[in-house]
Protein backbone atom coordinates (compact mmCIF):
# COMPACT_ATOMS: atom_id res chain seq x y z
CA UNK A 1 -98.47 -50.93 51.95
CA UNK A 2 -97.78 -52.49 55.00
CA UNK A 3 -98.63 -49.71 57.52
CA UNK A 4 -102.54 -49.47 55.48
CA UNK A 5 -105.09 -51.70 56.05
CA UNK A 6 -108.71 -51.93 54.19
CA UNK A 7 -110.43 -51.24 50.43
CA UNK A 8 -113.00 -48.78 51.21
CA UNK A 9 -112.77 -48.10 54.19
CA UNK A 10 -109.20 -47.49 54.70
CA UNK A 11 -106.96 -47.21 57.75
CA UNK A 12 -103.13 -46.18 57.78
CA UNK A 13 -101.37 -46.27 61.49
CA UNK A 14 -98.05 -44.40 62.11
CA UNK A 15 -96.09 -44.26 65.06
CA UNK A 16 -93.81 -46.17 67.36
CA UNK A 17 -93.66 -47.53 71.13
CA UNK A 18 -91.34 -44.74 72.40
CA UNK A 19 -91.96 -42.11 69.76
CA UNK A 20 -93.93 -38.92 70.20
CA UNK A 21 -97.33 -40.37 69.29
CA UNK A 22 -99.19 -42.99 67.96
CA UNK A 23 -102.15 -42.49 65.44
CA UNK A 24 -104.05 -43.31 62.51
CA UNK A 25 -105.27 -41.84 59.37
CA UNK A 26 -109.19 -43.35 58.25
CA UNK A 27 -110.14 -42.46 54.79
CA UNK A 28 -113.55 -43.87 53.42
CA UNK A 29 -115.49 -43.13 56.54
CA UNK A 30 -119.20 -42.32 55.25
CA UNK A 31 -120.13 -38.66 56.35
CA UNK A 32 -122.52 -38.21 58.88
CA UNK A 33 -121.92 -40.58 61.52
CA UNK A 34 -122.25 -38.92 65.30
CA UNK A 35 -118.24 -39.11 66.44
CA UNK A 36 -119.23 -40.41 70.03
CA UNK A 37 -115.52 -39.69 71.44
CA UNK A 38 -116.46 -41.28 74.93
CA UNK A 39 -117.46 -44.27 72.76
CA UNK A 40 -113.96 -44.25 71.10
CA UNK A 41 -112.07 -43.42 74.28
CA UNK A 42 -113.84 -45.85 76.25
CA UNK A 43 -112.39 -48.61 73.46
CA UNK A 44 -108.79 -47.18 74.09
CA UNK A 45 -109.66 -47.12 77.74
CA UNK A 46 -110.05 -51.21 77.94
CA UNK A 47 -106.58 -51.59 75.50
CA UNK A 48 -104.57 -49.07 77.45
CA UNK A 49 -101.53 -50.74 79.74
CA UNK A 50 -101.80 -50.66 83.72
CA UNK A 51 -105.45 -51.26 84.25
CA UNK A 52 -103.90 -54.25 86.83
CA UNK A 53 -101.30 -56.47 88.19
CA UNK A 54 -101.39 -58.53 85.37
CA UNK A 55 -101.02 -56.14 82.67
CA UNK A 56 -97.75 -54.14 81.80
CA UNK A 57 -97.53 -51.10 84.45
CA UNK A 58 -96.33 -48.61 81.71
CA UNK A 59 -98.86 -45.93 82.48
CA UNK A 60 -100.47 -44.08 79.18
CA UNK A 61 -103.82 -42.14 79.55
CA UNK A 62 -104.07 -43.26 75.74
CA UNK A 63 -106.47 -40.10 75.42
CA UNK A 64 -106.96 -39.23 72.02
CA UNK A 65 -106.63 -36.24 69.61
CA UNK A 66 -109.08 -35.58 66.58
CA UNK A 67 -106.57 -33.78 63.99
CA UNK A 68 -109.28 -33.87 61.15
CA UNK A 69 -112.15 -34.98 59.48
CA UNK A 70 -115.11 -33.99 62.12
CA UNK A 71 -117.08 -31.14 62.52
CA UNK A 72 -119.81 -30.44 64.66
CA UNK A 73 -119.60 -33.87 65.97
CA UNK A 74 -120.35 -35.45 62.81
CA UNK A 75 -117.99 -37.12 59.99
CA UNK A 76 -117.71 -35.06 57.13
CA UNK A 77 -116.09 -37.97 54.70
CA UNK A 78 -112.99 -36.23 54.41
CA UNK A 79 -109.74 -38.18 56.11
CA UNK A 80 -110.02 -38.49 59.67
CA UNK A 81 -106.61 -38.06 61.52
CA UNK A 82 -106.81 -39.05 65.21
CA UNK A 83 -103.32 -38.72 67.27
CA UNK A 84 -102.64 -40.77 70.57
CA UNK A 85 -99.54 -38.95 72.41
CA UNK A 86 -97.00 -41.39 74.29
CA UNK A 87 -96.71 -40.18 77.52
CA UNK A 88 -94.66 -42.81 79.91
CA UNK A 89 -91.90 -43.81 77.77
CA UNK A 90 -88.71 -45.54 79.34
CA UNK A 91 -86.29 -46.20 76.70
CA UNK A 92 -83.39 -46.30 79.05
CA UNK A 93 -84.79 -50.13 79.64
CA UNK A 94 -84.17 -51.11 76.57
CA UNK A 95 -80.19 -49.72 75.76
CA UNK A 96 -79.05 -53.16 77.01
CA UNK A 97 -80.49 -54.56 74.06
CA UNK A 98 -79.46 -52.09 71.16
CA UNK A 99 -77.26 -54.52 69.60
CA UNK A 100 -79.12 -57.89 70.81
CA UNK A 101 -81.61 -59.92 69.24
CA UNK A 102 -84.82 -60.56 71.97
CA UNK A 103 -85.76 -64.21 71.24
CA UNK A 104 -89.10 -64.89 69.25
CA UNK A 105 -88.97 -61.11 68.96
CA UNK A 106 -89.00 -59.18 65.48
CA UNK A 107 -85.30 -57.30 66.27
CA UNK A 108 -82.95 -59.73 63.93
CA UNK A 109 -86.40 -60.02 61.14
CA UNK A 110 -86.69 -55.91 60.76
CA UNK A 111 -82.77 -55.49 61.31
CA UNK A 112 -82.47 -58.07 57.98
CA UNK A 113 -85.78 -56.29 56.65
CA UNK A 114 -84.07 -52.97 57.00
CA UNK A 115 -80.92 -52.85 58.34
CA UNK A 116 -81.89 -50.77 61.34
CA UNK A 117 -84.29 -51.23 63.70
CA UNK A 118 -85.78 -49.23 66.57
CA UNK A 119 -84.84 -50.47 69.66
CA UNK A 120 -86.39 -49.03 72.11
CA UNK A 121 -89.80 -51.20 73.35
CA UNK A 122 -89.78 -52.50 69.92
CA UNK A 123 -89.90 -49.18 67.85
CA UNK A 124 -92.90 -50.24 65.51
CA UNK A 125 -93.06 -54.38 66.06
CA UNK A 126 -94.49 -53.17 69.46
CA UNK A 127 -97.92 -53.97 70.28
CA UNK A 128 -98.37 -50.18 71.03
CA UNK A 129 -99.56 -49.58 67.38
CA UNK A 130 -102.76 -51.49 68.09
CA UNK A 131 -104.19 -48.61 70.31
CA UNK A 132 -104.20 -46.82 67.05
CA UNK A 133 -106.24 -50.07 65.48
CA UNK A 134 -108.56 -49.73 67.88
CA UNK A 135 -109.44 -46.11 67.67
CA UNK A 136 -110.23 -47.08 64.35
CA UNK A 137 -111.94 -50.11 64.95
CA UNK A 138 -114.25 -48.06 67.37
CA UNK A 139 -115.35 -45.87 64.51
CA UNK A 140 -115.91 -48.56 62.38
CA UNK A 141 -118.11 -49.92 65.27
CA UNK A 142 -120.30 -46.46 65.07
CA UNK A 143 -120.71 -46.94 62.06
CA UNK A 144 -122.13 -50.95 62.14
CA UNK A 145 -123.84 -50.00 64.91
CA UNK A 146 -126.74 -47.81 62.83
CA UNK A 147 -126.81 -51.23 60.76
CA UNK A 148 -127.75 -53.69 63.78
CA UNK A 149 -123.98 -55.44 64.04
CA UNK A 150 -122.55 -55.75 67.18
CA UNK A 151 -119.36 -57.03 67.85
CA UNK A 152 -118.40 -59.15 71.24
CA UNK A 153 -114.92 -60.18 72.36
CA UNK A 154 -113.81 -62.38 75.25
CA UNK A 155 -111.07 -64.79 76.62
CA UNK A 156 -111.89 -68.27 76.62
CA UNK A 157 -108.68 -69.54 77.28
CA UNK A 158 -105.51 -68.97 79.25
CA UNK A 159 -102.65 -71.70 78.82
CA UNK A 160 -104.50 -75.34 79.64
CA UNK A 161 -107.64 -73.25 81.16
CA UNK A 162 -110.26 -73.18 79.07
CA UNK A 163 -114.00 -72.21 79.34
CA UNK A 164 -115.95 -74.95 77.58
CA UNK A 165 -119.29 -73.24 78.44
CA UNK A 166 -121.19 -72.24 74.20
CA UNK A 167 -121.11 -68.79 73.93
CA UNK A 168 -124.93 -69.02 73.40
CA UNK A 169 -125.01 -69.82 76.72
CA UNK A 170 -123.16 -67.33 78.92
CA UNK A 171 -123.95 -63.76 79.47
CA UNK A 172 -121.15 -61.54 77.58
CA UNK A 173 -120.98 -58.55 79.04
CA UNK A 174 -119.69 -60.30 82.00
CA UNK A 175 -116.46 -59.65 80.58
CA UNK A 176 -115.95 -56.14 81.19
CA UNK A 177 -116.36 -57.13 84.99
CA UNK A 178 -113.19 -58.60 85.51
CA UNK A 179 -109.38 -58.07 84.93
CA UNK A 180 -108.90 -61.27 82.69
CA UNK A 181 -112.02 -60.42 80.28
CA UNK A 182 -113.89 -63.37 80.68
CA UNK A 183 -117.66 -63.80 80.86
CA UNK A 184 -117.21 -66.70 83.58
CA UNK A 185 -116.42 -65.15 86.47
CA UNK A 186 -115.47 -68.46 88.26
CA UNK A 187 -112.76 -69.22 85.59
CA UNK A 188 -111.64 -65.66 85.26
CA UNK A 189 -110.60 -65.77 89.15
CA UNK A 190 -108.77 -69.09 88.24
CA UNK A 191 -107.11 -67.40 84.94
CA UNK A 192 -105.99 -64.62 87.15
CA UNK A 193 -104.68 -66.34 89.38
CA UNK A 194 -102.84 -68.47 87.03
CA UNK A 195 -101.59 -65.39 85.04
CA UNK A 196 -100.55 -63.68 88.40
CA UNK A 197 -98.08 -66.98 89.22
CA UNK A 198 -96.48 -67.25 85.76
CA UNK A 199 -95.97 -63.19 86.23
CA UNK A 200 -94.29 -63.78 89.72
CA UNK A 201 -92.04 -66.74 88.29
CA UNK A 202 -90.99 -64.28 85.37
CA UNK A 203 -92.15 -66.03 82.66
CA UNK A 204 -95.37 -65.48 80.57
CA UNK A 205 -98.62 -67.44 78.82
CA UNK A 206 -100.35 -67.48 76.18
CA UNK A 207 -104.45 -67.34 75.57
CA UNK A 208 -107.18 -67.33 73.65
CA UNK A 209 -109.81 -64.59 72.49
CA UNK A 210 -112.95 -65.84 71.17
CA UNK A 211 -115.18 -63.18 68.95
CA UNK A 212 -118.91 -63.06 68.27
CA UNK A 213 -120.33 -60.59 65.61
CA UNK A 214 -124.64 -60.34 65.58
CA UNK A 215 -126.69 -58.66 63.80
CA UNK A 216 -124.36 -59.12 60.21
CA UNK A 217 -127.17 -59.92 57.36
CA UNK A 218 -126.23 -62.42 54.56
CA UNK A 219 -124.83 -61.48 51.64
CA UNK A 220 -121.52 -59.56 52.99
CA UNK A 221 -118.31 -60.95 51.97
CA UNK A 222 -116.70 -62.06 48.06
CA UNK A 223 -116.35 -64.82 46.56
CA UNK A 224 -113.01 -67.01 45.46
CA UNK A 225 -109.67 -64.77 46.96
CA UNK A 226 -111.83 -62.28 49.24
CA UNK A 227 -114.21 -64.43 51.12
CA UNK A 228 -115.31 -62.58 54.15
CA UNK A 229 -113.10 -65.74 56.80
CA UNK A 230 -110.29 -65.13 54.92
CA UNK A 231 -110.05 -61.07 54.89
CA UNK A 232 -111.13 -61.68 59.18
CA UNK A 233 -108.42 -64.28 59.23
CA UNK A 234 -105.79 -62.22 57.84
CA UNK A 235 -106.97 -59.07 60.04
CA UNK A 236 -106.59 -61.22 63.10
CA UNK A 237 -103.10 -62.80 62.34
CA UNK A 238 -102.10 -59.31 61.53
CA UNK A 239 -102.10 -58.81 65.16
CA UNK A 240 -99.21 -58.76 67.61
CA UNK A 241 -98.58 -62.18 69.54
CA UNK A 242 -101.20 -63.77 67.34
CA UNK A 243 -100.46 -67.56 66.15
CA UNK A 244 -103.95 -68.66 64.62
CA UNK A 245 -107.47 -68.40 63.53
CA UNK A 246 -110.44 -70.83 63.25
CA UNK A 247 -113.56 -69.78 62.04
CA UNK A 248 -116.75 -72.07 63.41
CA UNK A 249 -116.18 -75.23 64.05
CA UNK A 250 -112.66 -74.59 63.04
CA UNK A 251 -110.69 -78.00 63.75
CA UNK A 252 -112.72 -79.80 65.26
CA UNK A 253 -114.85 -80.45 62.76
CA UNK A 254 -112.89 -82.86 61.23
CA UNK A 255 -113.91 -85.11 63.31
CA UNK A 256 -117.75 -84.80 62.24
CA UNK A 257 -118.93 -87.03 59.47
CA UNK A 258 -120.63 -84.64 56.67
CA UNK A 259 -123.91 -85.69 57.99
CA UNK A 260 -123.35 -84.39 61.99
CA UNK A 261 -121.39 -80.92 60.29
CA UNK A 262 -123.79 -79.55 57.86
CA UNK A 263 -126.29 -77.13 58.92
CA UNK A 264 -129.53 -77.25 57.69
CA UNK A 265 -131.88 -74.49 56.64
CA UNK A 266 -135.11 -73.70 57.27
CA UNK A 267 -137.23 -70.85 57.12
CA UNK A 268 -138.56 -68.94 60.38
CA UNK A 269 -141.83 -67.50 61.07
CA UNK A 270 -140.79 -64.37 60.11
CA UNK A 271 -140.00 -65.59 56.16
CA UNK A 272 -136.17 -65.77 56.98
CA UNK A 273 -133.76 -68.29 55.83
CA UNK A 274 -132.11 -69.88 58.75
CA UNK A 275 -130.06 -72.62 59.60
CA UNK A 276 -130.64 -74.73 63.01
CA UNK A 277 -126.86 -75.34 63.70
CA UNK A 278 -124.37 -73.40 63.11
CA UNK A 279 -121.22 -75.03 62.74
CA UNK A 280 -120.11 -72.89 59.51
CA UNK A 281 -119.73 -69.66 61.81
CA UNK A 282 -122.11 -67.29 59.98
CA UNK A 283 -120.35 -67.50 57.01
CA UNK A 284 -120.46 -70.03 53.71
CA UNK A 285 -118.88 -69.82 50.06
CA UNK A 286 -116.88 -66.76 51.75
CA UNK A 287 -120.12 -65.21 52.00
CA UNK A 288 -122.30 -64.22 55.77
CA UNK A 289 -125.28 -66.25 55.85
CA UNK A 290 -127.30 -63.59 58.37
CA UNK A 291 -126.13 -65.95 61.72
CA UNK A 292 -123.88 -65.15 63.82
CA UNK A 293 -120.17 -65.33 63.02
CA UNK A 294 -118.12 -66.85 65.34
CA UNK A 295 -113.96 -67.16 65.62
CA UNK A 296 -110.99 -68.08 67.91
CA UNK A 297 -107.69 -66.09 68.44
CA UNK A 298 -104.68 -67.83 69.60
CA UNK A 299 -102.08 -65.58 71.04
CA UNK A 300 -98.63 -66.75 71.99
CA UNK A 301 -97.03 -66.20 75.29
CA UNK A 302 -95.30 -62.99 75.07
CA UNK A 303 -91.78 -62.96 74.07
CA UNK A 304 -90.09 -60.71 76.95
CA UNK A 305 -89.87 -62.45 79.99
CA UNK A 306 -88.04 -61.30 83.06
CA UNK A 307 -85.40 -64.51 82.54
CA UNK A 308 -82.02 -64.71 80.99
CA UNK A 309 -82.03 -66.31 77.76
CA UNK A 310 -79.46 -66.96 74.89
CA UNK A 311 -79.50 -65.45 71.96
CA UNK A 312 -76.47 -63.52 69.27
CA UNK A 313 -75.69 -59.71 69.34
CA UNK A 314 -76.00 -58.07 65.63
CA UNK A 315 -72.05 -59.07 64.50
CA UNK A 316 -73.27 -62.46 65.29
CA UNK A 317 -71.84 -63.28 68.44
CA UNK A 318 -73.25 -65.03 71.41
CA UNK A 319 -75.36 -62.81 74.00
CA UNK A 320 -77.41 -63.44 76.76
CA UNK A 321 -80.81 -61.30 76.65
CA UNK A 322 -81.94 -60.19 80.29
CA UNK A 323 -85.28 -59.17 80.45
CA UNK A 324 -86.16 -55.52 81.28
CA UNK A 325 -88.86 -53.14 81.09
CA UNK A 326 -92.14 -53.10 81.63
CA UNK A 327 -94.32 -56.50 79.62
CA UNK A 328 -97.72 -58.03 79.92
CA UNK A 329 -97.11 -61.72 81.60
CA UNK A 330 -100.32 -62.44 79.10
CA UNK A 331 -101.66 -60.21 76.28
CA UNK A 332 -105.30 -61.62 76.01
CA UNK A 333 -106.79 -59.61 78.67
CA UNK A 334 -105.53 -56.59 76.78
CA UNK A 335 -106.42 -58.11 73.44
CA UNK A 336 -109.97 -58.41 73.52
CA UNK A 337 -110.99 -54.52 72.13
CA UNK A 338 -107.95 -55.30 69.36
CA UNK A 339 -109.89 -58.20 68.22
CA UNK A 340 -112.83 -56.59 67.91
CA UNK A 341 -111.42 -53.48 65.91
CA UNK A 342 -110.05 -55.53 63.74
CA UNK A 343 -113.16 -57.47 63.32
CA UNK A 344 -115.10 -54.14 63.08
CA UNK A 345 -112.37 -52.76 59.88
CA UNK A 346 -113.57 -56.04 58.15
CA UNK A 347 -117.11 -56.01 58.47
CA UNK A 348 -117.70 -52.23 57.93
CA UNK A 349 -115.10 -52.43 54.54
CA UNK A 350 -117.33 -55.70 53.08
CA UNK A 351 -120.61 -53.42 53.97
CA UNK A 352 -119.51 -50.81 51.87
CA UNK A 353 -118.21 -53.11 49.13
CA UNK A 354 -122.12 -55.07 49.35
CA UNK A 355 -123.18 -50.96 48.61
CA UNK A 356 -121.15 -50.05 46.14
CA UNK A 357 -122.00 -53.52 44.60
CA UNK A 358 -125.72 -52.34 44.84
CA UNK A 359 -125.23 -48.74 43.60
């Protein structure tokens, strides 16, 4: 089903941009986990639209509304229905395109999927559905967090600036202290201040959000079809905006000879396999290998840009799109807790399969 994500763990999203509400539906959460809502809230908080300048200015509280599935502060592995309510909704901005196709949008792709689409803000192609991914995600974080896993977004890229600087090597939870969600705070003034231009001039850029998950031990993931890079890949493309996915040395490695790629193992002082490089991103055979797994986003510039462009109406004529409404002149800033909620669904659905494996 296209709206339902996961094997085990199991998340179904409903809900459009300018409907009454947004939510999700989680079924295969283990009982027992503490349902930190300021932990889940605090996830929506860093998603939500109009935290500055350079976001959207549509204003949502995105606070959250536990339908089912808790009691007493604790899961009680029955379905857990959580319910975000839309509360600034302008669909008036979007009549002028009712019968026009928004270039590298998804209006003439669902109207020929469908033969009607929801107009307004993108019905459910907008990226407003991901608030409900990431009250999931941050559940699914609760949950690897009893196991040791943390997960750690950030943007390392904004158009042709990019932060070079190993992740090893720079101090993460810098991100949360700036608008751009970068964990260099000399770039991230530069990335602002490049995002805040291309915003002025109407237009919009692209980015890129880099992901590292700790704490994952080996063993996690399936071989052949459902190796655990291919599941995270298809999570992350799955995403609004997003364009691709490398995993490790991703690319670049092809440049390596065999000899300069392959990490070698050794075993610590604590009796642990370990490898001294890590150029296959945690993972190997489709499999974690107990280091740390490491990935890229790329995310296109977003489609709606406050230009006139040419496009067709739906009988096919010629139409000139004028941009309207309220749009993010970059999504990455925004798209760091999506990434990791995604990330999170993945890892916490292989940890159940490894137990289920096991029982």
């Amino acid at each position: 089903m296209s709206s339902t994500y996961g094997t085990l763990f199991k998340i179904s999203t409903f809900g459009e941009s300018h409907g009454k509400a947004i939510g999700v539906v989680i079924d295969g959460c283990p009982a027992g986990i503490t349902f930190d809502e300021a932990f889940i809230q605090q996830d929506l908080d860093r998603r939500k639209p109009g935290q500055s300048r350079i976001t959207t200015q549509r204003k949502e509280s995105d606070t959250f509304q536990v339908l089912s599935g808790v009691f007493q502060g604790k899961t009680t592995g029955t379905p857990i229905g959580l319910m975000i309510p839309n509360e600034d909704q302008r669909s008036k901005d979007y009549s002028h395109i009712s019968e026009q196709f928004r270039p590298s949008h998804a209006d003439y792709t669902y109207t020929a999927k469908y033969g009607v689409r929801d107009y307004r803000g993108g019905g459910r192609s907008s990226a407003r559905e991901t608030a409900a991914r990431v009250a999931a995600g941050a559940l699914a974080k609760l949950v690897l967090q009893q196991l040791g896993v943390s997960i750690q977004a950030y943007v390392s890229q904004v158009g042709k600036l990019k932060m070079e600087t190993p992740y090893q090597q720079l101090n993460l939870a810098l991100a949360e202290e700036n608008a751009v969600r970068c964990p260099d705070p000399e770039v991230a003034e530069q990335m602002f201040a490049y995002i805040d231009e291309t915003r002025k001039k109407g237009d919009s850029i692209g980015g890129v959000v880099s992901c590292v998950c700790t704490g994952v031990p080996a063993g996690w993931g399936e071989p052949v079809f459902d190796k655990l890079h291919a599941e995270l890949g298809k999570a992350m493309l799955s995403i609004n905006a997003v364009k691709g996915f490398e995993y490790g040395s991703g690319f670049a490695g092809v440049e390596q000879y065999g000899s300069e790629h392959n990490d070698e193992y050794y075993t610590d002082e604590m009796g642990k396999v370990r490898t001294r490089t890590n150029l296959s991103g945690g993972i190997q055979g489709g499999i974690s290998n107990g280091e740390d797994i490491y990935f890229r986003v790329a995310f296109k510039p977003v489609a709606t840009i406050m230009q006139d462009q040419e496009s067709v109406d739906v009988h096919g004529n010629p139409a000139v799109v004028s941009g309207k409404g309220r749009h993010d002149p970059c999504v990455v800033p925004r798209a760091v807790p999506i990434v990791e909620a995604m990330a999170a669904l993945v890892l916490v659905d292989f940890y159940l399969l490894n137990q289920a494996r096991k029982a």
